[in-house]
N, C-alpha and C. Protein backbone atom coordinates (compact mmCIF):
# COMPACT_ATOMS: atom_id res chain seq x y z
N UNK A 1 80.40 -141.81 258.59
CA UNK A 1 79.88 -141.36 257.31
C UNK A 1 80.90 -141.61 256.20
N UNK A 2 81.11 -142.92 255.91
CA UNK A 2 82.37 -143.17 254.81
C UNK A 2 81.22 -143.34 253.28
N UNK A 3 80.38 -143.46 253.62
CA UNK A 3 79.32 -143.69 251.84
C UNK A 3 79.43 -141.85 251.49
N UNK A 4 79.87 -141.70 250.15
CA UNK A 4 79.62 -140.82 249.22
C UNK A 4 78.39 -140.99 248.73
N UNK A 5 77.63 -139.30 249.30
CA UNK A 5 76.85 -138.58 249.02
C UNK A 5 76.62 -137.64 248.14
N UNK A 6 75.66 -137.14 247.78
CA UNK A 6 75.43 -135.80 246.77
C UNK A 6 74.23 -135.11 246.52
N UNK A 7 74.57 -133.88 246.46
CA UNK A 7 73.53 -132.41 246.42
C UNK A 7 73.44 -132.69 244.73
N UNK A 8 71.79 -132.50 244.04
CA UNK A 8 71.63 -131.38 242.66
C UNK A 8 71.43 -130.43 243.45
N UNK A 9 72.07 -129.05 242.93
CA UNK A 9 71.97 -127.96 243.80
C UNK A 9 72.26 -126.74 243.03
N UNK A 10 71.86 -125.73 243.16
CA UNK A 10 71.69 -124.29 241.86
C UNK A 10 72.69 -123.30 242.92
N UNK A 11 73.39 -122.18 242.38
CA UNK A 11 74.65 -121.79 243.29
C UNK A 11 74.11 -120.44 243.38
N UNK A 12 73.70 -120.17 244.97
CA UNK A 12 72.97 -119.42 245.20
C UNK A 12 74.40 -117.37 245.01
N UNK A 13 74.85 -117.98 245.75
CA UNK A 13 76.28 -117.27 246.14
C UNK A 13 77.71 -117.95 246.27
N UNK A 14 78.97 -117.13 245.82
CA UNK A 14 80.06 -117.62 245.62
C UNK A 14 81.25 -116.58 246.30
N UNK A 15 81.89 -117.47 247.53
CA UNK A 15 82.74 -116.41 247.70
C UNK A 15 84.05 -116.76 247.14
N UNK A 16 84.92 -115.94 247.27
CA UNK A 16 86.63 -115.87 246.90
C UNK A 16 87.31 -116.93 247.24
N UNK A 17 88.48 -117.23 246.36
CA UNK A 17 89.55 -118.27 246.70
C UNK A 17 90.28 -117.23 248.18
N UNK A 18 90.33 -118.11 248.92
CA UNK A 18 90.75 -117.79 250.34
C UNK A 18 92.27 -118.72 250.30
N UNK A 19 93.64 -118.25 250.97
CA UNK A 19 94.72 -119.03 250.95
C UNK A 19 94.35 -119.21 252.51
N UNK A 20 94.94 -120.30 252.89
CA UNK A 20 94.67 -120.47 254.38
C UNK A 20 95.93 -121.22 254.95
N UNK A 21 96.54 -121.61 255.80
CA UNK A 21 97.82 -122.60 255.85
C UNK A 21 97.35 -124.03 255.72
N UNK A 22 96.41 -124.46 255.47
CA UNK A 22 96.32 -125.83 254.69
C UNK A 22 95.91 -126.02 253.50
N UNK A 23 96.34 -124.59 252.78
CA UNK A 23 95.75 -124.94 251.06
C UNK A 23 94.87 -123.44 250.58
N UNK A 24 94.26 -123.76 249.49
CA UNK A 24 93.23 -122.51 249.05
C UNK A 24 92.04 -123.46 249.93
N UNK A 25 91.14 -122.26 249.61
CA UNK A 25 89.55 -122.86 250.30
C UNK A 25 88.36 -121.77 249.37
N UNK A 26 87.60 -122.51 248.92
CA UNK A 26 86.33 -121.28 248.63
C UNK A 26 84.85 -121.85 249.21
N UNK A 27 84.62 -120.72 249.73
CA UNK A 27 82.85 -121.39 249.68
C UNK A 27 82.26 -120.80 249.04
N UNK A 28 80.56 -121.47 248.79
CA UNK A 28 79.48 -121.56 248.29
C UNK A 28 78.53 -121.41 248.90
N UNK A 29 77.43 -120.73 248.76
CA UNK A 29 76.18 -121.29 248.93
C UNK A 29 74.96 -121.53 248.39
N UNK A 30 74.45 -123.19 248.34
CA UNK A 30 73.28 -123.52 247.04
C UNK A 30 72.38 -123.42 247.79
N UNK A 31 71.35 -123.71 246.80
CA UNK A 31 70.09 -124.24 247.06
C UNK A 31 69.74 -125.70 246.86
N UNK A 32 69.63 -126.90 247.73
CA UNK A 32 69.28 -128.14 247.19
C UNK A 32 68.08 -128.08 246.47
N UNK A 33 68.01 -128.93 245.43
CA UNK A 33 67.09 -129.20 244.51
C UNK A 33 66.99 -130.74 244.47
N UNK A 34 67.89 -131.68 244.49
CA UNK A 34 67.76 -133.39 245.12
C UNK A 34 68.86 -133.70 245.78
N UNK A 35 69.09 -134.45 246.76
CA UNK A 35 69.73 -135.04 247.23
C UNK A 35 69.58 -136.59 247.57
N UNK A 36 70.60 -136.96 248.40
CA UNK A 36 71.34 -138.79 248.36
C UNK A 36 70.77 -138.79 250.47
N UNK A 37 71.16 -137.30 250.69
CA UNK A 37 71.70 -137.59 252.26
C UNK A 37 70.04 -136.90 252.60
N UNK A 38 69.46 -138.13 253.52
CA UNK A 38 68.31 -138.06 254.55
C UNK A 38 68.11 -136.58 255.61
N UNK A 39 69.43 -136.47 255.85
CA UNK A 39 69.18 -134.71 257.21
C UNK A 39 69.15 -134.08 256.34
N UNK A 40 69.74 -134.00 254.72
CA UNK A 40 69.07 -132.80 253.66
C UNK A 40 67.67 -132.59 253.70
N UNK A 41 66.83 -133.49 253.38
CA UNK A 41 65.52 -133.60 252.88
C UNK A 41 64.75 -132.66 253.43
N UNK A 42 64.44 -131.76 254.62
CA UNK A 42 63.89 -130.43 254.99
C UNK A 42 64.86 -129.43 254.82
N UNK A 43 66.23 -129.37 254.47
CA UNK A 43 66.69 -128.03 254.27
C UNK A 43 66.81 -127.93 252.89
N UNK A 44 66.57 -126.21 253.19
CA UNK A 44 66.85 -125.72 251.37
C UNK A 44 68.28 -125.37 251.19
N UNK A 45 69.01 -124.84 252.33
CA UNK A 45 70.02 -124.08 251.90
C UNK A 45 71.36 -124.66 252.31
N UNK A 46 72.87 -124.83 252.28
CA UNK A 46 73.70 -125.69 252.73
C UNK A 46 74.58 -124.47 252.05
N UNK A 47 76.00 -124.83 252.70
CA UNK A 47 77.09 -124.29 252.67
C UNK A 47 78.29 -125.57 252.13
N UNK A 48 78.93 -124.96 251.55
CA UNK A 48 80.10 -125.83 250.43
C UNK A 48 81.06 -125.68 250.73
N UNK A 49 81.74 -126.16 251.22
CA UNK A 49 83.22 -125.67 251.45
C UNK A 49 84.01 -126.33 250.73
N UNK A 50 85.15 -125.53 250.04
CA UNK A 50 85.93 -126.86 248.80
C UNK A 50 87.31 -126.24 249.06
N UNK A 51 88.56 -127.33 249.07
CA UNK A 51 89.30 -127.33 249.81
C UNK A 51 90.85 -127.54 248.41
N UNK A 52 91.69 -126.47 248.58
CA UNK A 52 93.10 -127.65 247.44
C UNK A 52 92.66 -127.22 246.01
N UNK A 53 92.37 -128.26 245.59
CA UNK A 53 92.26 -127.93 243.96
C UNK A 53 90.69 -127.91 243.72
N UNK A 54 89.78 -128.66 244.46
CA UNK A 54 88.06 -128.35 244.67
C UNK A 54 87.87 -126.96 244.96
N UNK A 55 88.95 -126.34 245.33
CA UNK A 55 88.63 -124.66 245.74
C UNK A 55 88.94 -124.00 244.64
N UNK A 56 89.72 -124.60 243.13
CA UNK A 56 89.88 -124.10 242.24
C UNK A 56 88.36 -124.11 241.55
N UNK A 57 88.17 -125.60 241.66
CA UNK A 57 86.99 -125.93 240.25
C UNK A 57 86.03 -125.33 240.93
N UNK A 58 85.24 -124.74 242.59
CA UNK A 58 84.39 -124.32 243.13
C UNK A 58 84.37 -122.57 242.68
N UNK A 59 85.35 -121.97 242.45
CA UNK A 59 85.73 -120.58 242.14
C UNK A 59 85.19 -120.57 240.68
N UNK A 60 85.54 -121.61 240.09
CA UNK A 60 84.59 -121.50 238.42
C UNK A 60 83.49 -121.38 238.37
N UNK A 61 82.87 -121.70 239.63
CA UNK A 61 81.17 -121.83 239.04
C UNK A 61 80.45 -120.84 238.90
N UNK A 62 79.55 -120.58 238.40
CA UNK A 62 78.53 -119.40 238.19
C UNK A 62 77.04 -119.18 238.94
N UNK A 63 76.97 -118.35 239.31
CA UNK A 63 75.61 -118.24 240.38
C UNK A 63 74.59 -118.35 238.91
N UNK A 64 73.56 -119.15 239.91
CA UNK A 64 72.29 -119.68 239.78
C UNK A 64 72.51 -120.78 238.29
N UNK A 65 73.76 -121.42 237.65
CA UNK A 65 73.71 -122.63 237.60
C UNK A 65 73.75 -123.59 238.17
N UNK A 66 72.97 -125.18 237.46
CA UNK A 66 72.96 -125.95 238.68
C UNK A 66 74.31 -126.90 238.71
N UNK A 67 74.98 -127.64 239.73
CA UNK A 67 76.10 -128.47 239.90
C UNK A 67 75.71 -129.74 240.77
N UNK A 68 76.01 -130.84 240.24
CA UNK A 68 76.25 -131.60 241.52
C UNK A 68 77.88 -131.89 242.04
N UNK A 69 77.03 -131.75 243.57
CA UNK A 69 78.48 -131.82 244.38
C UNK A 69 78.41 -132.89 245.34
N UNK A 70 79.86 -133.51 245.19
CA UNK A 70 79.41 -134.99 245.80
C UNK A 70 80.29 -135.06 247.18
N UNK A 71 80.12 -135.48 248.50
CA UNK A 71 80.34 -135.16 250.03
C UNK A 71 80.58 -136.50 250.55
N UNK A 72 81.22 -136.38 251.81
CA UNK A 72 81.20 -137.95 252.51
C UNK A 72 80.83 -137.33 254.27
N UNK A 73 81.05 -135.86 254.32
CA UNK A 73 80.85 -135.88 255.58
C UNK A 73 80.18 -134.58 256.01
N UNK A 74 79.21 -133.76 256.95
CA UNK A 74 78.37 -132.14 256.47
C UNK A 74 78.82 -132.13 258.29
N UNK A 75 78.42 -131.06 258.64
CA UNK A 75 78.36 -130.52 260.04
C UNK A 75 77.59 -129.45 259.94
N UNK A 76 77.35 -128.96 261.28
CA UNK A 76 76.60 -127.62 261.80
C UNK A 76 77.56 -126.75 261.50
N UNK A 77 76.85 -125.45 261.10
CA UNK A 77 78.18 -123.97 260.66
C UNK A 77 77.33 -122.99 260.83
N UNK A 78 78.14 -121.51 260.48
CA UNK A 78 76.68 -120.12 260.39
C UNK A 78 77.54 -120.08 258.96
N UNK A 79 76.24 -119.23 257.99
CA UNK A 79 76.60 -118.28 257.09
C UNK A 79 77.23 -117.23 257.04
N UNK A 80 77.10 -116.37 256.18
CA UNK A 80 78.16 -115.23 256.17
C UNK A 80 77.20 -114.53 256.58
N UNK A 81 75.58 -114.72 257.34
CA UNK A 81 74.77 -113.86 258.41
C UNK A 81 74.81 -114.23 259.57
N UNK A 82 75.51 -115.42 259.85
CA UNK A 82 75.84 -115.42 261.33
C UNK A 82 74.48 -116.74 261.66
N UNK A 83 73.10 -117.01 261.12
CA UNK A 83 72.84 -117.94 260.99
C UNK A 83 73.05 -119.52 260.81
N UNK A 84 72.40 -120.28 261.45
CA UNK A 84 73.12 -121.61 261.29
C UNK A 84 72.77 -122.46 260.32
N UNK A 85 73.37 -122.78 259.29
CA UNK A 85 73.32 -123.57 258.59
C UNK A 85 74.02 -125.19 258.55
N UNK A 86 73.64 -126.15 257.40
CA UNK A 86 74.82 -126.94 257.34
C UNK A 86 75.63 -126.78 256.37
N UNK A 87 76.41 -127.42 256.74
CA UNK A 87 78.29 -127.46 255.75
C UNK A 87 77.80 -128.88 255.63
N UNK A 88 78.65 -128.72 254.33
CA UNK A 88 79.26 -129.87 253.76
C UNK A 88 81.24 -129.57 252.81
N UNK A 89 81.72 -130.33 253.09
CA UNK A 89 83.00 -130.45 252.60
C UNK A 89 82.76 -131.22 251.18
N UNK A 90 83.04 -130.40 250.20
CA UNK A 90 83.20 -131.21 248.74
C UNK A 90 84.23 -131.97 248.28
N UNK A 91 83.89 -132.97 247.65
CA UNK A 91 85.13 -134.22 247.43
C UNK A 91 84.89 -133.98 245.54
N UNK A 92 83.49 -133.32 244.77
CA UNK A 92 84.32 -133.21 243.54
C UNK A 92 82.52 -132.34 243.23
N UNK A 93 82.64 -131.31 242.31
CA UNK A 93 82.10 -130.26 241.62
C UNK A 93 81.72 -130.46 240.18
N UNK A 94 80.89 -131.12 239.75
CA UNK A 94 80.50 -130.75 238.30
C UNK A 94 79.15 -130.32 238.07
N UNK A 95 79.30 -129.73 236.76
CA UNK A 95 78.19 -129.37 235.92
C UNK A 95 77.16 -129.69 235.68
N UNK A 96 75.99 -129.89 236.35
CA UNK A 96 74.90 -130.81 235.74
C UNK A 96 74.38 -130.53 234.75
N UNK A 97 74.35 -131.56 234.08
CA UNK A 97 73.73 -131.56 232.67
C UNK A 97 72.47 -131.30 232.68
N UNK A 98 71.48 -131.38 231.36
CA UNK A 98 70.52 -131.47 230.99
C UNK A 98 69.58 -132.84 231.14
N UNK A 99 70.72 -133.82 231.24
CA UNK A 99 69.98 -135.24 231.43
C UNK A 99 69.99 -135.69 232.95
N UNK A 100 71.33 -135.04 233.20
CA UNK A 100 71.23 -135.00 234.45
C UNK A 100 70.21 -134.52 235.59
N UNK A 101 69.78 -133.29 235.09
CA UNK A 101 68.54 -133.04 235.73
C UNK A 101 67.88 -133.72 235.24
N UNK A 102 67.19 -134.39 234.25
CA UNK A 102 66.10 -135.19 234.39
C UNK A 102 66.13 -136.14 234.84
N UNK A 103 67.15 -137.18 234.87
CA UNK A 103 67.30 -138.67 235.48
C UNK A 103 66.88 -138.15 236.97
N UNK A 104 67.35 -137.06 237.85
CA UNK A 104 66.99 -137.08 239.04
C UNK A 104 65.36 -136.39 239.92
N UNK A 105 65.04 -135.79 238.40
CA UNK A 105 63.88 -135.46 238.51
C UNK A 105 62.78 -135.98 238.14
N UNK A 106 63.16 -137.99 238.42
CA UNK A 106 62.24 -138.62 237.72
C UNK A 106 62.59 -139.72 238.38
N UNK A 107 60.97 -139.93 239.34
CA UNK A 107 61.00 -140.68 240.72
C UNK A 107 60.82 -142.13 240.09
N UNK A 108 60.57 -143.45 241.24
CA UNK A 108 60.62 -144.40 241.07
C UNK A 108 59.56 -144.97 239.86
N UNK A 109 58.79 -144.14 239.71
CA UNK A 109 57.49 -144.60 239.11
C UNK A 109 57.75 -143.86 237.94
N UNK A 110 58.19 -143.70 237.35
CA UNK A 110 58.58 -142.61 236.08
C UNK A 110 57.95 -141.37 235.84
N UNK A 111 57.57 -140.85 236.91
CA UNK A 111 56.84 -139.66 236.56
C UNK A 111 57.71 -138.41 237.53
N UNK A 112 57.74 -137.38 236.51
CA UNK A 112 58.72 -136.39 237.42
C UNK A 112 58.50 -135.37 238.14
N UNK A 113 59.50 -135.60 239.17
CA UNK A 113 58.76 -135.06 240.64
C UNK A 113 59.85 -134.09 241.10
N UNK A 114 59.36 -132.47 240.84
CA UNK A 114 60.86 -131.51 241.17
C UNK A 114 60.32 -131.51 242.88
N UNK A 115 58.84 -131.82 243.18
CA UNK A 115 59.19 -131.12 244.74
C UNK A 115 59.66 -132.34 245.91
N UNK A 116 59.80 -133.38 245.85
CA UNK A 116 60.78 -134.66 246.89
C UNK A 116 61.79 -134.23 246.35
N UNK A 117 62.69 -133.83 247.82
CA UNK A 117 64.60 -133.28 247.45
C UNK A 117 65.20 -134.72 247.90
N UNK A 118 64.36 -135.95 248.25
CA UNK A 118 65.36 -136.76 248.58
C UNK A 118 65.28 -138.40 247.21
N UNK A 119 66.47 -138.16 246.94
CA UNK A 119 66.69 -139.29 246.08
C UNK A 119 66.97 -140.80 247.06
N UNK A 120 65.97 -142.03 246.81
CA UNK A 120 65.97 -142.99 247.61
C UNK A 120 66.26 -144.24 246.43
């Protein structure tokens, strides 16, 4: 999995900068709204893990704005209910814009489509 991927995704929950012996760490958890990566396309919910200085800019964000977050590699994990979800490791955190949501909410044919989560 060396191709960079990416979640539009709204920030459901946010936990604490965590120190760990390889750095800070914070997680997340969104809701996908579009994605790049194919095993997204039936799940709603994913886990963020951001690692170093991504654990800084991940601690900024604000629940229920949206961000895209861009990945190269996800695995199997549980939530903070012990449920299994997927992870993904973040490689960079921004803000989605206003245009930003629309460019991705506006399928091949120009007409815009919020319910396909997979961008092709």
């Amino acid at each position: 999995m060396g191709k960079e991927l990416f979640v539009l995704c709204k920030v459901v929950s946010k936990g604490n900068i965590s120190e760990t012996k390889y750095g800070k760490r914070c997680e997340l958890l969104v809701e996908i709204l579009k994605t790049t990566c194919s095993n997204f396309a039936q799940t709603n919910r994913i886990k963020v893990i951001a690692w170093k200085e991504r654990a800084v800019e991940a601690a900024a964000v604000r629940k229920g704005q949206e961000y895209m977050i861009f990945f190269n590699r996800y695995k199997d994990d549980v939530d903070w209910n012990k449920q299994p979800i997927k992870a993904i490791t973040a490689l960079k955190v921004i803000k989605a814009t206003k245009s930003d949501r629309n460019i991705y909410f506006t399928n091949s044919n120009g007409q815009y489509d919020p319910f396909n989560k997979l961008i092709v």
